[in-house]
N, C-alpha and C. Protein backbone atom coordinates (compact mmCIF):
# COMPACT_ATOMS: atom_id res chain seq x y z
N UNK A 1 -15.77 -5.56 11.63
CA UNK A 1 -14.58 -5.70 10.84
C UNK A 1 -14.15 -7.18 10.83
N UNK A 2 -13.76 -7.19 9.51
CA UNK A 2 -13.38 -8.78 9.68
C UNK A 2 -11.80 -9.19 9.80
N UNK A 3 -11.49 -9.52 11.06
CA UNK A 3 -9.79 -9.28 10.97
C UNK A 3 -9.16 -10.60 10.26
N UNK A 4 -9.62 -11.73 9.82
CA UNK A 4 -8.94 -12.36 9.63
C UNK A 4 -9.10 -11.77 7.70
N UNK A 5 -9.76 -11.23 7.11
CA UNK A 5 -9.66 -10.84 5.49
C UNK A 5 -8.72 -9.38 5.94
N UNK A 6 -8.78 -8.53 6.75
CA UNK A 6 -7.44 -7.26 6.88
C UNK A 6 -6.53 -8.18 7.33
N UNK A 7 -5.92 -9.28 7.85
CA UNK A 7 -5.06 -10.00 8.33
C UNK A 7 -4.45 -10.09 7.27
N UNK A 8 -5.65 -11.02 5.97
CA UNK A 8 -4.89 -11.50 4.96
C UNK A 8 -4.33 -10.17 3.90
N UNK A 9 -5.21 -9.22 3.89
CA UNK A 9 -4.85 -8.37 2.99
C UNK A 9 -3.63 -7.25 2.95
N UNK A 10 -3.19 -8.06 3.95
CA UNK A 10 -1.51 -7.08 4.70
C UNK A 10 -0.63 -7.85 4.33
N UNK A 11 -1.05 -9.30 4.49
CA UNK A 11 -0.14 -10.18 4.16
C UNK A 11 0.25 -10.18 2.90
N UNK A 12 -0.79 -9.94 1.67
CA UNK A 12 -0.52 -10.41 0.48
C UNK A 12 -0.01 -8.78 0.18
N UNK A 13 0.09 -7.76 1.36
CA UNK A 13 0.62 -6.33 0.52
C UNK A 13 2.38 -6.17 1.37
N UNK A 14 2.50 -7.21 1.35
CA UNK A 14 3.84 -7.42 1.99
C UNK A 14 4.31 -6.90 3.79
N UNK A 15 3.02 -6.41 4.65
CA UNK A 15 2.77 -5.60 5.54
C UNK A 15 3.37 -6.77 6.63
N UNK A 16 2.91 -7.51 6.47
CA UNK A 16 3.05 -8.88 8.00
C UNK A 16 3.40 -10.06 7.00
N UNK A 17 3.56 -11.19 8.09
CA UNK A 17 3.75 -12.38 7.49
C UNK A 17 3.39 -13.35 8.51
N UNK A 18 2.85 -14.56 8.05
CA UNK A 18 1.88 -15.55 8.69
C UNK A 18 3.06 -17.11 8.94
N UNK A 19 2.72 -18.01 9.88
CA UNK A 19 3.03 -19.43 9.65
C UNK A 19 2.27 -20.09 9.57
N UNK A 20 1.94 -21.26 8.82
CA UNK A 20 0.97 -22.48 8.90
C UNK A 20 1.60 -23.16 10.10
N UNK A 21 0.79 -23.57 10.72
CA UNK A 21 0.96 -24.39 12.43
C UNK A 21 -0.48 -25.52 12.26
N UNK A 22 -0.13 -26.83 11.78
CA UNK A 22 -1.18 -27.67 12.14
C UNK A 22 -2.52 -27.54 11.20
N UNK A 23 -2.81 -26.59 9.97
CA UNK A 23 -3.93 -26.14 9.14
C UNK A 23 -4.01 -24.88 9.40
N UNK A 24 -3.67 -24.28 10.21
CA UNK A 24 -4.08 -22.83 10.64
C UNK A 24 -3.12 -21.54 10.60
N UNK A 25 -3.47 -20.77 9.80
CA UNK A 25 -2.53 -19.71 9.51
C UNK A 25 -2.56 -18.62 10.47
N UNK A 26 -1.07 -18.91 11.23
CA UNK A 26 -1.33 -17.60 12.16
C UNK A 26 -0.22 -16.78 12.60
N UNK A 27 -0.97 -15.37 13.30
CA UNK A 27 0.47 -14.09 12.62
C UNK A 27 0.79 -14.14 14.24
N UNK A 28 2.12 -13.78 14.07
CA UNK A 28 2.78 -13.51 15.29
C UNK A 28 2.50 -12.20 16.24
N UNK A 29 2.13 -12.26 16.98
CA UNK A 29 1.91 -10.97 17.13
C UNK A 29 2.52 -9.67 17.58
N UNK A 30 4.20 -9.74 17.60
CA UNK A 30 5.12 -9.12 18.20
C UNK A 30 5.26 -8.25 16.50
N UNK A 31 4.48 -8.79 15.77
CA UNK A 31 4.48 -7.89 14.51
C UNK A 31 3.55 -6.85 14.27
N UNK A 32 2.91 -6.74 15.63
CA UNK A 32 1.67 -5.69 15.90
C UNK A 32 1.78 -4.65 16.71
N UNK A 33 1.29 -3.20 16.67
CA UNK A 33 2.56 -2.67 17.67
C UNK A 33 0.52 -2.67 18.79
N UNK A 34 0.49 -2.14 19.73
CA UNK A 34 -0.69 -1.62 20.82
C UNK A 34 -1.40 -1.71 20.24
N UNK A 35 -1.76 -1.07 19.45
CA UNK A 35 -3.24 -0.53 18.79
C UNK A 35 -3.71 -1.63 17.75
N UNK A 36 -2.65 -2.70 17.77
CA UNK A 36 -3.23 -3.71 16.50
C UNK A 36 -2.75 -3.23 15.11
N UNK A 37 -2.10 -2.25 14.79
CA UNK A 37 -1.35 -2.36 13.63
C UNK A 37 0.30 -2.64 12.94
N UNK A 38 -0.22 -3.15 11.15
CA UNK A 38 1.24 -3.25 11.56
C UNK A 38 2.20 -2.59 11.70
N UNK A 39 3.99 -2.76 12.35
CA UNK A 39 4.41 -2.40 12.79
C UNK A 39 5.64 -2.10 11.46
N UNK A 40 5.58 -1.07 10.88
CA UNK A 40 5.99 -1.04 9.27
C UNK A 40 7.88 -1.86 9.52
N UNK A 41 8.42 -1.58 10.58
CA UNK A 41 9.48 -2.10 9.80
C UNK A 41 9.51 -4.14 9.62
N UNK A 42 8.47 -4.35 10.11
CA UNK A 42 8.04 -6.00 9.80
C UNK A 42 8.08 -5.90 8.24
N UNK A 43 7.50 -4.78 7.69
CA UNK A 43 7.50 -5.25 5.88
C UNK A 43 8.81 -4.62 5.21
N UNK A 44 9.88 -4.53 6.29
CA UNK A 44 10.94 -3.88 5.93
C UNK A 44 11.92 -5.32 5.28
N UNK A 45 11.81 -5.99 7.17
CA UNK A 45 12.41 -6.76 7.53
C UNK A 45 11.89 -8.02 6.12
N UNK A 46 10.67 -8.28 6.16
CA UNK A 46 10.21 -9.13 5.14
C UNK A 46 10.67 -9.30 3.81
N UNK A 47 10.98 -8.00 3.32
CA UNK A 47 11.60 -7.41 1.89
C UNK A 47 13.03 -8.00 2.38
N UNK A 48 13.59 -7.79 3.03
CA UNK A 48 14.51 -8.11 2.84
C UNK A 48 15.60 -9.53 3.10
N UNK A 49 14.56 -10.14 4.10
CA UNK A 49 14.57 -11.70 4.36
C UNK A 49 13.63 -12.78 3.57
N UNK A 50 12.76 -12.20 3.31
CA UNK A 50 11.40 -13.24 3.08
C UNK A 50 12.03 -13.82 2.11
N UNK A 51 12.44 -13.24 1.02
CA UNK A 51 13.14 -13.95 -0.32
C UNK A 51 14.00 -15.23 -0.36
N UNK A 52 14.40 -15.19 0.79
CA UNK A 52 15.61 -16.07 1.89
C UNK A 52 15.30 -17.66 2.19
N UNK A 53 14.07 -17.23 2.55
CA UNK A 53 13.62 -18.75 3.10
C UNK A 53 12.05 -18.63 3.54
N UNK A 54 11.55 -19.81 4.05
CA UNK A 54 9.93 -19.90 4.62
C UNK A 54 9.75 -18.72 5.53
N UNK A 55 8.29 -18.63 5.90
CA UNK A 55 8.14 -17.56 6.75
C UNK A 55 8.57 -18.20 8.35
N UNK A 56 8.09 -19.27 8.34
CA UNK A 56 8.87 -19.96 9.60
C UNK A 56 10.07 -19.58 10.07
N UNK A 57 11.32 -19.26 8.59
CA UNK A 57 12.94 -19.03 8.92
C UNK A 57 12.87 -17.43 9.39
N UNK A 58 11.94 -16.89 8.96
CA UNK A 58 11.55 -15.30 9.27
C UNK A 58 11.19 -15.02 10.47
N UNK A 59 10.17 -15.91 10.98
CA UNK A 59 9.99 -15.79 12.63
C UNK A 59 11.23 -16.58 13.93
N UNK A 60 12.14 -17.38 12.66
CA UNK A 60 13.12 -18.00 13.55
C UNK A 60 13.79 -17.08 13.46
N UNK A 61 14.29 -16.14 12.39
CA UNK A 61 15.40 -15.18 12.44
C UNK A 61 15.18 -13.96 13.85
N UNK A 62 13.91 -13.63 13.79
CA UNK A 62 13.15 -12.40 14.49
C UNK A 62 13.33 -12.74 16.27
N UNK A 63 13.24 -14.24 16.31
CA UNK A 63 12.99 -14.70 17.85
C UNK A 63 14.42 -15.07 18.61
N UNK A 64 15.17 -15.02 17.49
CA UNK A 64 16.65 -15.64 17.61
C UNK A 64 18.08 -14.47 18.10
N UNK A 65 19.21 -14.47 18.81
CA UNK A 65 19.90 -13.49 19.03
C UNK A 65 20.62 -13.93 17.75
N UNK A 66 21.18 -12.23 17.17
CA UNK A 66 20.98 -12.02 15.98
C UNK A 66 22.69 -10.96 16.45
N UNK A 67 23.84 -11.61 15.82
CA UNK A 67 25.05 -11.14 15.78
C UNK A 67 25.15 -9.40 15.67
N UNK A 68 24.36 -9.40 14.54
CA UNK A 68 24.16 -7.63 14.16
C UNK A 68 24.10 -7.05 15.34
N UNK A 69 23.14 -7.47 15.51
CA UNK A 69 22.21 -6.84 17.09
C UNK A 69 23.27 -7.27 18.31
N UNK A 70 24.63 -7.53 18.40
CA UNK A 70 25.19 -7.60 19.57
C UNK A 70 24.33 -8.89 20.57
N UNK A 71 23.62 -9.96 19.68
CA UNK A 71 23.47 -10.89 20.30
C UNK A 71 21.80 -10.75 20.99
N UNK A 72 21.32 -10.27 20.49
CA UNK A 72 19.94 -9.52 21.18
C UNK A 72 19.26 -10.18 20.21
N UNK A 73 17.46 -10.15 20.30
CA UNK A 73 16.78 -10.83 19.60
C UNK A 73 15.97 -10.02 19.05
N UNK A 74 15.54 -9.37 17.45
CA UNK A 74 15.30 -8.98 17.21
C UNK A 74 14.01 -8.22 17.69
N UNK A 75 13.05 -9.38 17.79
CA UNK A 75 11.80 -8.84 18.68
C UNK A 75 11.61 -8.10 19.51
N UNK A 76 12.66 -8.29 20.27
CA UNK A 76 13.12 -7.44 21.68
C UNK A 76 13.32 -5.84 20.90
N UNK A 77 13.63 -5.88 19.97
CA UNK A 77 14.07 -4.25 19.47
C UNK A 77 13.08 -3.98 18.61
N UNK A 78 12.34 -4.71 18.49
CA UNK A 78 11.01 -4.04 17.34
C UNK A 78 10.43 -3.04 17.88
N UNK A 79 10.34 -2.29 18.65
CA UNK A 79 9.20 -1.33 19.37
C UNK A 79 10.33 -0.05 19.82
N UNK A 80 11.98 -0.75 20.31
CA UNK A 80 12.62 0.52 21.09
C UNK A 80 13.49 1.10 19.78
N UNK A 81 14.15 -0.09 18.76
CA UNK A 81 15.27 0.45 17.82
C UNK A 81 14.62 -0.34 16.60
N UNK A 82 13.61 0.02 16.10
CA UNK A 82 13.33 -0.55 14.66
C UNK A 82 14.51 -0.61 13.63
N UNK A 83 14.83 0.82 13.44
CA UNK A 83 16.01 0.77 12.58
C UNK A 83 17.04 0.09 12.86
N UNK A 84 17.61 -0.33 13.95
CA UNK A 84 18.66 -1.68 14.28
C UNK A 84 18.46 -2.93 13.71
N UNK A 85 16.80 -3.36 13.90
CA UNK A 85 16.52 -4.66 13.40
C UNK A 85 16.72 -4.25 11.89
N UNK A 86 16.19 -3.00 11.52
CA UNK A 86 16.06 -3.36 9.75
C UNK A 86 17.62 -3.10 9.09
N UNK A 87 18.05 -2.71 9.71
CA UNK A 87 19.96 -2.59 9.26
C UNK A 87 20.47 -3.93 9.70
N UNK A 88 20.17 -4.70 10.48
CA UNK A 88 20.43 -5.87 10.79
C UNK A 88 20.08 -6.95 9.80
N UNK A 89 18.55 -6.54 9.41
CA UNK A 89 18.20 -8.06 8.21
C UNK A 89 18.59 -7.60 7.17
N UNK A 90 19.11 -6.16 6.80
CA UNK A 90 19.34 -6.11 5.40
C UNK A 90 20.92 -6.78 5.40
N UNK A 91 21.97 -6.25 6.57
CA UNK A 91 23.53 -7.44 7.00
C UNK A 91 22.93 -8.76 6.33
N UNK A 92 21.92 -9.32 7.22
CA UNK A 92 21.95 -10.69 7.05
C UNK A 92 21.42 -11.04 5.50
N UNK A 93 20.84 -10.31 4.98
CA UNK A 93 20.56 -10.51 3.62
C UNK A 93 21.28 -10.55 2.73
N UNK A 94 22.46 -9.50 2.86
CA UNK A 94 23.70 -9.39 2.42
C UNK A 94 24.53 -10.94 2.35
N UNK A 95 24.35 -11.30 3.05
CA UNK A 95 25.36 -11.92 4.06
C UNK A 95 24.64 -13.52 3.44
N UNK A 96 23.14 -13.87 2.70
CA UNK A 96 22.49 -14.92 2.46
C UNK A 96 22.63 -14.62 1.01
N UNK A 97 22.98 -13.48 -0.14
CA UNK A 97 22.64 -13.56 -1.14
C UNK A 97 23.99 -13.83 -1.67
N UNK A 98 25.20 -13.27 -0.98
CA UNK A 98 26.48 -13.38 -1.58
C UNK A 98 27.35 -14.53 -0.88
């Protein structure tokens, strides 16, 4: 299997999202759950931030304590309260469009 063409082909189906670092495009991996797949509310969160800014501001939003979240960092809740983070970026989306 070739993971870096399923890498890309998630990316371009809105599934994950990548940063350029130095020439090299690479995925975070707190967007992967055990088994290596993705972790659907990442293309939740994406839909509803990505529009926002670079994917960079997407992995800054994700790594960052995040008001919604009572100050917690999103990442940290990707695996126990998905639905917190994705009610959280849709707030902050809210909150970037108006």
């Amino acid at each position: 299997m070739n993971r870096a063409a399923l890498a890309s082909r998630w990316r371009r189906k809105g599934r994950i999202f990548s940063v350029n670092f130095r020439g090299a495009t690479l995925y975070p991996a707190f967007q992967f759950d055990n088994k290596g797949q993705p972790r659907p509310v990442i293309a939740r969160i994406a839909r509803a931030l990505g529009n926002q800014g670079s994917e960079w501001q997407l992995a800054l939003w994700l790594t960052s304590s995040v008001g919604w979240l009572n100050a917690q960092r999103p990442v940290d809740l990707l695996e126990t309260d998905p639905e917190a983070v994705a009610e959280a970026a849709d707030q902050e989306a809210e909150e970037l469009f108006f």
